[in-house]
C-alpha atoms as a PDB file:
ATOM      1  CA  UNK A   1      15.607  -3.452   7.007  1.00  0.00           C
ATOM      2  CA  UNK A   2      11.466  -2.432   6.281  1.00  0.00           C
ATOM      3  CA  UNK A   3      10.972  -0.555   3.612  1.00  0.00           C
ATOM      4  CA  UNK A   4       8.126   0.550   1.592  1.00  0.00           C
ATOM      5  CA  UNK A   5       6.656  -0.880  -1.457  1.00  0.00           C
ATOM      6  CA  UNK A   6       4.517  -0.085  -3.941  1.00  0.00           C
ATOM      7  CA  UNK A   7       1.334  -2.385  -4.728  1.00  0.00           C
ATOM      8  CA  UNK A   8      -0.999  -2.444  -7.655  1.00  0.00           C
ATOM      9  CA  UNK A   9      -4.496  -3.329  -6.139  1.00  0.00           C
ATOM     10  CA  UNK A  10      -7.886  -4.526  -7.909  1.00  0.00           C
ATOM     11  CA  UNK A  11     -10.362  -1.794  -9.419  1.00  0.00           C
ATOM     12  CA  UNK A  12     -12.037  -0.147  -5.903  1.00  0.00           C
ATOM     13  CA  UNK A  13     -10.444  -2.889  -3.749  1.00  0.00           C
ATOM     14  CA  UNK A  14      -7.728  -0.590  -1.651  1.00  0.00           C
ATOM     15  CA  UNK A  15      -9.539  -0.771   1.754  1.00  0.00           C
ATOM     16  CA  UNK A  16     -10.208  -4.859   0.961  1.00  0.00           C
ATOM     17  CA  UNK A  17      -6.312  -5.631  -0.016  1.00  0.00           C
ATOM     18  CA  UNK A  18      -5.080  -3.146   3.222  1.00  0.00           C
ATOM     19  CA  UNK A  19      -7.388  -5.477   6.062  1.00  0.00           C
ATOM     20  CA  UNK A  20      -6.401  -9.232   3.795  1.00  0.00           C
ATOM     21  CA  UNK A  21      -2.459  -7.694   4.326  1.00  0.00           C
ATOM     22  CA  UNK A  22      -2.690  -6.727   7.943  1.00  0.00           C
ATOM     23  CA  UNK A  23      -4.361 -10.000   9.069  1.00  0.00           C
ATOM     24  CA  UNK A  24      -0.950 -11.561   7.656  1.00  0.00           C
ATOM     25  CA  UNK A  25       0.804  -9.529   9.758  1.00  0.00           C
ATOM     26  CA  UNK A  26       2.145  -6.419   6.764  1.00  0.00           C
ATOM     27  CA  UNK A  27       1.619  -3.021   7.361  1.00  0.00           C
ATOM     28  CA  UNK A  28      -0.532  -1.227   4.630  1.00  0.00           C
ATOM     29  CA  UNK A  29      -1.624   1.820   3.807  1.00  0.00           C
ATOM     30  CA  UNK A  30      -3.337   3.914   1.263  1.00  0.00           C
ATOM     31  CA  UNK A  31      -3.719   7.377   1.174  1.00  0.00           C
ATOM     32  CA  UNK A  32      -7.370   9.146   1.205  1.00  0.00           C
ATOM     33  CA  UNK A  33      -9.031  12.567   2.252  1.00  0.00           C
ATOM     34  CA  UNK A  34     -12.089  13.515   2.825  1.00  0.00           C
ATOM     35  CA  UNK A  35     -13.617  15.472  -0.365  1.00  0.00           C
ATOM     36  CA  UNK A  36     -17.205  16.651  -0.178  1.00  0.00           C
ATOM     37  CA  UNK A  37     -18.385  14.372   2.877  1.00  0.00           C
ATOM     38  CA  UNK A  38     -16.974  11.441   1.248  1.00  0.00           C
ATOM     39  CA  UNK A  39     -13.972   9.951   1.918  1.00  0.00           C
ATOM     40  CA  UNK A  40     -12.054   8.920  -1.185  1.00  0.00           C
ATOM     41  CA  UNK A  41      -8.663   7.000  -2.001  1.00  0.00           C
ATOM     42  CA  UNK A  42      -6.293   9.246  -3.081  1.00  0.00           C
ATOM     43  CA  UNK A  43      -4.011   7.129  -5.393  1.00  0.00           C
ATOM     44  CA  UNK A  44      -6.865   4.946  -6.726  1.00  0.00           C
ATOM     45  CA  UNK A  45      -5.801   1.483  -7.544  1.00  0.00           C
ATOM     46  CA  UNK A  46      -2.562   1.694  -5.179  1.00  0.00           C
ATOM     47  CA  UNK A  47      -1.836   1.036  -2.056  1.00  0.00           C
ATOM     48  CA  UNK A  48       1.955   0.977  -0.114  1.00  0.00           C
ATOM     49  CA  UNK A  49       2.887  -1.975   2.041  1.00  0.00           C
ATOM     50  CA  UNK A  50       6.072  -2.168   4.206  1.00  0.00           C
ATOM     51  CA  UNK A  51       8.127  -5.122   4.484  1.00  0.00           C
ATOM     52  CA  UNK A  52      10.880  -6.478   6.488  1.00  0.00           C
ATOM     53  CA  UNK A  53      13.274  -7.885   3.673  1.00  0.00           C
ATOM     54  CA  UNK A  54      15.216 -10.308   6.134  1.00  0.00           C
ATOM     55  CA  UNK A  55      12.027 -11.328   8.193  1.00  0.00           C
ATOM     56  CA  UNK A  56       8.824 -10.879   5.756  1.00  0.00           C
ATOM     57  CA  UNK A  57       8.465 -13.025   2.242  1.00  0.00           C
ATOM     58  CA  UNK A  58       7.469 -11.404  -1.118  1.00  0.00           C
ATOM     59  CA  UNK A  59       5.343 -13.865  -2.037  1.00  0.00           C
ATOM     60  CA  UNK A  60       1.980 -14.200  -0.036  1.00  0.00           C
ATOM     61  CA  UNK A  61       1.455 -10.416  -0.881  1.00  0.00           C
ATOM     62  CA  UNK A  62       0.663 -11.278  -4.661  1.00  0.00           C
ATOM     63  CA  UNK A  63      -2.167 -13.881  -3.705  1.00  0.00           C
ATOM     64  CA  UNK A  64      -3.574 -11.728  -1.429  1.00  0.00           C
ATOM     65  CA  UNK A  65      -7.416 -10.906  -1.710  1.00  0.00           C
ATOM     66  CA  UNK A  66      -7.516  -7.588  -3.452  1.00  0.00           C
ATOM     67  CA  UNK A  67      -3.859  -7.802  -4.355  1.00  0.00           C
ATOM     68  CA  UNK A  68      -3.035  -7.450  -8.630  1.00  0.00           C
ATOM     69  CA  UNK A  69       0.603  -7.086  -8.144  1.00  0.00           C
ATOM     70  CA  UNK A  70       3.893  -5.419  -6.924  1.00  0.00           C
ATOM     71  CA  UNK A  71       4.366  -2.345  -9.103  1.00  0.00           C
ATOM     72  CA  UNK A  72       8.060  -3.315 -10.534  1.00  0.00           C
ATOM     73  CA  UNK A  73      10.752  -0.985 -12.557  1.00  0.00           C
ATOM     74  CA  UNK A  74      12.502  -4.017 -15.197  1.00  0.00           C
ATOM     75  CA  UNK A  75      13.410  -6.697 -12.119  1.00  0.00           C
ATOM     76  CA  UNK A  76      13.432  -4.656  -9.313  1.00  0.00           C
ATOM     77  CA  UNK A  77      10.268  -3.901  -6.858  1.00  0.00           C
ATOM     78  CA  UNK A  78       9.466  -0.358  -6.828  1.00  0.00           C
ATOM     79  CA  UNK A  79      10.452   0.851  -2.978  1.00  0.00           C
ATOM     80  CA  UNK A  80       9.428   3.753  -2.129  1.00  0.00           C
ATOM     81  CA  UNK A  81      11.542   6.178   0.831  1.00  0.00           C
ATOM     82  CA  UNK A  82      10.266   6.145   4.242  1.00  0.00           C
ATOM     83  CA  UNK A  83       9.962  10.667   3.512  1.00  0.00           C
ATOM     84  CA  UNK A  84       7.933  10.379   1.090  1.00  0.00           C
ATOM     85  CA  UNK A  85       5.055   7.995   3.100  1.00  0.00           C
ATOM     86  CA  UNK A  86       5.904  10.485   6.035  1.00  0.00           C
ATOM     87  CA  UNK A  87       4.954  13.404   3.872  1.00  0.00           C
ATOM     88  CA  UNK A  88       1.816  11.953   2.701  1.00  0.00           C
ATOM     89  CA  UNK A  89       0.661  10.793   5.765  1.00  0.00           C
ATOM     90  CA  UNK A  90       1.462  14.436   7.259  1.00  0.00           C
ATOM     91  CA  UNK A  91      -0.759  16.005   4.678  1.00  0.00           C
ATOM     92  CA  UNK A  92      -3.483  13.686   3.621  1.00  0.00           C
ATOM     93  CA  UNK A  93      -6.616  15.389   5.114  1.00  0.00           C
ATOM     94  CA  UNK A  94      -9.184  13.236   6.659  1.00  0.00           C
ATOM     95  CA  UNK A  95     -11.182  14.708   9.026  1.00  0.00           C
END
């Protein structure tokens, strides 16, 4: 079952951890909208990244370039529901 996860990323290093996840094969994605010209990360220093729980390991994620962590609540990862990336992704404005 995929589901959504929460990552912590390095200080200005969304865009770096997104392309070091995809080239293992995750899918990533961080929210940003163009403000002003400039494109900027909405949810700086956080990115989401879904993984298959029966298929996909936890583990290479944390040692991945421009990776800090997996945002956690006590023990357990902090997943977040498929809506609320849909929503987002409806409504961030790049253009």
């Amino acid at each position: 079952m995929k589901n959504w996860y929460l990552i912590k990323t390095k200080p200005r290093q969304e865009k770096k951890a997104k392309q070091h996840l995809e080239n293992q094969g995750y899918v990533a994605f961080y929210p940003s909208a163009k403000i002003n010209n400039r494109l900027v990360v909405l949810f700086p220093g956080y990115l989401f990244v879904q993984l298959n729980e029966k298929t996909q390991k936890f583990s290479p994620i944390n040692s991945t370039k421009g990776v800090s962590y997996f945002v956690k609540f006590g023990l357990n990862f902090a997943k977040v529901p498929t809506s609320v990336i849909k929503f987002i992704k409806n409504n961030q404005q790049i253009t």
